[in-house]
C-alpha atoms as a PDB file:
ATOM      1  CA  UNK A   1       0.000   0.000   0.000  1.00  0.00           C
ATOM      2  CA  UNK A   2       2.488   2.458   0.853  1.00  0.00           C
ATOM      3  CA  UNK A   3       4.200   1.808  -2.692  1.00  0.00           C
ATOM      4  CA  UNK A   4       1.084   2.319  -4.347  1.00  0.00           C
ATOM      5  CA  UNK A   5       0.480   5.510  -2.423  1.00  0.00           C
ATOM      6  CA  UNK A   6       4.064   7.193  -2.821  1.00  0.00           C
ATOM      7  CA  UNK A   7       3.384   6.448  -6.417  1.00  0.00           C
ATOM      8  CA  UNK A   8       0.448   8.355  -6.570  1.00  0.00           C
ATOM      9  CA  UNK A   9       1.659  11.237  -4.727  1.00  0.00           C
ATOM     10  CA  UNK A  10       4.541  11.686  -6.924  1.00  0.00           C
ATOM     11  CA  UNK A  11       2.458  11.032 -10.026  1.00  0.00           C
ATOM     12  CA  UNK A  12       0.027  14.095  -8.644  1.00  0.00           C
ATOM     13  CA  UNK A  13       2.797  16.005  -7.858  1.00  0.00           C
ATOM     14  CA  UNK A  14       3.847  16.139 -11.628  1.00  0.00           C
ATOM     15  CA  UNK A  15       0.548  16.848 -12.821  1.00  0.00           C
ATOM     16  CA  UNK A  16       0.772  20.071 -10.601  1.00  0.00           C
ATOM     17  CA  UNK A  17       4.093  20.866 -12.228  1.00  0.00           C
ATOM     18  CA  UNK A  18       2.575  20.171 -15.885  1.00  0.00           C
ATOM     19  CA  UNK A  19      -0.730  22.113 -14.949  1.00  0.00           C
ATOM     20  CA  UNK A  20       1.439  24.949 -13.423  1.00  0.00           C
ATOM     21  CA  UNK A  21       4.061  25.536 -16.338  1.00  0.00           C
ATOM     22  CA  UNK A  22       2.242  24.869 -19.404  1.00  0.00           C
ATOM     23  CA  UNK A  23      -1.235  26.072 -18.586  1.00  0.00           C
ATOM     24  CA  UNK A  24      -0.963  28.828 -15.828  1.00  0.00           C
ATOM     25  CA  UNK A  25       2.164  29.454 -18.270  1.00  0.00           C
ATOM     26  CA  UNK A  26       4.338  29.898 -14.378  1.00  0.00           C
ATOM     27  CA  UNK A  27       8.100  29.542 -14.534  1.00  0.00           C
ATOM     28  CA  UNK A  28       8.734  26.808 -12.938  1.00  0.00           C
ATOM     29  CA  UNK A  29      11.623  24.640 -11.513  1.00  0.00           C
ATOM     30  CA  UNK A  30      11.424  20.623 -10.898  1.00  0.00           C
ATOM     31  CA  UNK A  31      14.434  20.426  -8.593  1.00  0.00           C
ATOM     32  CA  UNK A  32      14.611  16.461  -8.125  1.00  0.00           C
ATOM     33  CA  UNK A  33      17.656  14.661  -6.476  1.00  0.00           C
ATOM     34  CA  UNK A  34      18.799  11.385  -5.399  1.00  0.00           C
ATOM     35  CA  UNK A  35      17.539  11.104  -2.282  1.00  0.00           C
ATOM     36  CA  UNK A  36      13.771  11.135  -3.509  1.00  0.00           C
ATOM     37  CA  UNK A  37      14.491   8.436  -5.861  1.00  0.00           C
ATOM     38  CA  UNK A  38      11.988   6.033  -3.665  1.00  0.00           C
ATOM     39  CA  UNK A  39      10.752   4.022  -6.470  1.00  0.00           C
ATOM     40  CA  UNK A  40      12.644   2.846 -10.103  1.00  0.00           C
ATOM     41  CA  UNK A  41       9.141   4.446 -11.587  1.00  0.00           C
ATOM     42  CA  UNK A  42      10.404   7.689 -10.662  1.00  0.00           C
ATOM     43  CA  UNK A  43      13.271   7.961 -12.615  1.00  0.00           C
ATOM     44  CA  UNK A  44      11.514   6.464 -15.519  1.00  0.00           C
ATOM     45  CA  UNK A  45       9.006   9.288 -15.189  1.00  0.00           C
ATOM     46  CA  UNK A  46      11.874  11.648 -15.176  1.00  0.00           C
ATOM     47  CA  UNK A  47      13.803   9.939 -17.676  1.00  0.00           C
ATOM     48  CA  UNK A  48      10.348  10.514 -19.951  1.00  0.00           C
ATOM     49  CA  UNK A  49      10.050  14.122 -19.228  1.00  0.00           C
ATOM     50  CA  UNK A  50      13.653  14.969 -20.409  1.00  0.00           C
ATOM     51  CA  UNK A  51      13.662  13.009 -23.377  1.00  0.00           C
ATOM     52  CA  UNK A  52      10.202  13.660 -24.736  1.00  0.00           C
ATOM     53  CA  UNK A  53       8.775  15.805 -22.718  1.00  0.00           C
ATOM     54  CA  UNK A  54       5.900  14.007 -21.159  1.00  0.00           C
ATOM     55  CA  UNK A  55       5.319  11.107 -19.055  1.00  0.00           C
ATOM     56  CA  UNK A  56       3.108   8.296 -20.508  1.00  0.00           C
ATOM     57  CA  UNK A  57      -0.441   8.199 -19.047  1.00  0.00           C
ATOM     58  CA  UNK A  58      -0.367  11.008 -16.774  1.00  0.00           C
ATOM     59  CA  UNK A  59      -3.470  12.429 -17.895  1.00  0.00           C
ATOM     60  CA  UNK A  60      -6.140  10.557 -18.794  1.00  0.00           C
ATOM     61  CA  UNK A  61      -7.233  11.197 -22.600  1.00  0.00           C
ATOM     62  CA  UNK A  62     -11.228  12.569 -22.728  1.00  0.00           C
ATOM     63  CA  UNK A  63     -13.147  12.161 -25.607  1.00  0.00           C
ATOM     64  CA  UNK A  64     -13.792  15.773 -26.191  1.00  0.00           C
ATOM     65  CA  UNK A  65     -13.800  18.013 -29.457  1.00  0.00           C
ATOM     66  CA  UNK A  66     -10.038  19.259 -27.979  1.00  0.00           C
ATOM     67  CA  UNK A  67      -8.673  15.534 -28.061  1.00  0.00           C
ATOM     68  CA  UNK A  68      -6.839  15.629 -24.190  1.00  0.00           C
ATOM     69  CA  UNK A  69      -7.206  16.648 -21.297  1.00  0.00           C
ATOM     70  CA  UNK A  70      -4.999  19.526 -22.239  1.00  0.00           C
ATOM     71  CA  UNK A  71      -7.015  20.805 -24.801  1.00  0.00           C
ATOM     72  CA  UNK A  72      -8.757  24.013 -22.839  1.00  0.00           C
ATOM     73  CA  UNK A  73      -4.754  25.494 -22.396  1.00  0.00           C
ATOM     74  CA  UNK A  74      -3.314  23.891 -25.584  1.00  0.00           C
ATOM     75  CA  UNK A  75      -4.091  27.235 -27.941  1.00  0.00           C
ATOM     76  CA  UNK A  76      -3.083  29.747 -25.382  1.00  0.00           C
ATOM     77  CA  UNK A  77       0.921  29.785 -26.182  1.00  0.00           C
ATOM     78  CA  UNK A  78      -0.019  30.624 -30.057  1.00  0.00           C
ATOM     79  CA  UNK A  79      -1.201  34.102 -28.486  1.00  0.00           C
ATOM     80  CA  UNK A  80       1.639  34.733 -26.533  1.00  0.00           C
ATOM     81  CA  UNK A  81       4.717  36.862 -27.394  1.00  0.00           C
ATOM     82  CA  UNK A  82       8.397  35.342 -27.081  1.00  0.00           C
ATOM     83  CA  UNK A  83      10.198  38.202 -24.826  1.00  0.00           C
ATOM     84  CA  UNK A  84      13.734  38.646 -25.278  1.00  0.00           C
ATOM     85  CA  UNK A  85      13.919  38.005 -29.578  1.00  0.00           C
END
């Protein structure tokens, strides 16, 4: 149970991170070091988000017009202007 439950909590705690940088568009920092390496799962999670970007079944997909469960915050970057160029 407690596995299960660590699991979990990490696994929430990225959503938060995902939800928080790409659709409250906050800068953000994932600061992650050895010692919270609990679980093998967690560096495969982390492993996913620096190589691709994502982690496999985070989110749920929803059968919605927007595709994922993304889709509401997907569009808002297009508006947005790139400071500094």
């Amino acid at each position: 149970m407690l596995a299960s439950s660590a699991q979990t909590e990490f696994r929430e705690d990225l959503k938060g991170l995902y939800r928080q940088a790409g659709c409250a568009n906050k800068p953000t920092v994932f600061l992650f070091d050895e010692t919270q390496i609990v679980y093998e799962t967690f560096l495969e999670d982390v492993n996913n988000i620096l190589t691709s970007g994502e982690v496999p079944n985070l989110f749920p997909r929803v059968s919605t017009c927007s595709g994922t469960h993304f889709g509401p915050c997907r569009n808002a970057p297009r508006g947005m202007e790139l400071k500094g160029r």
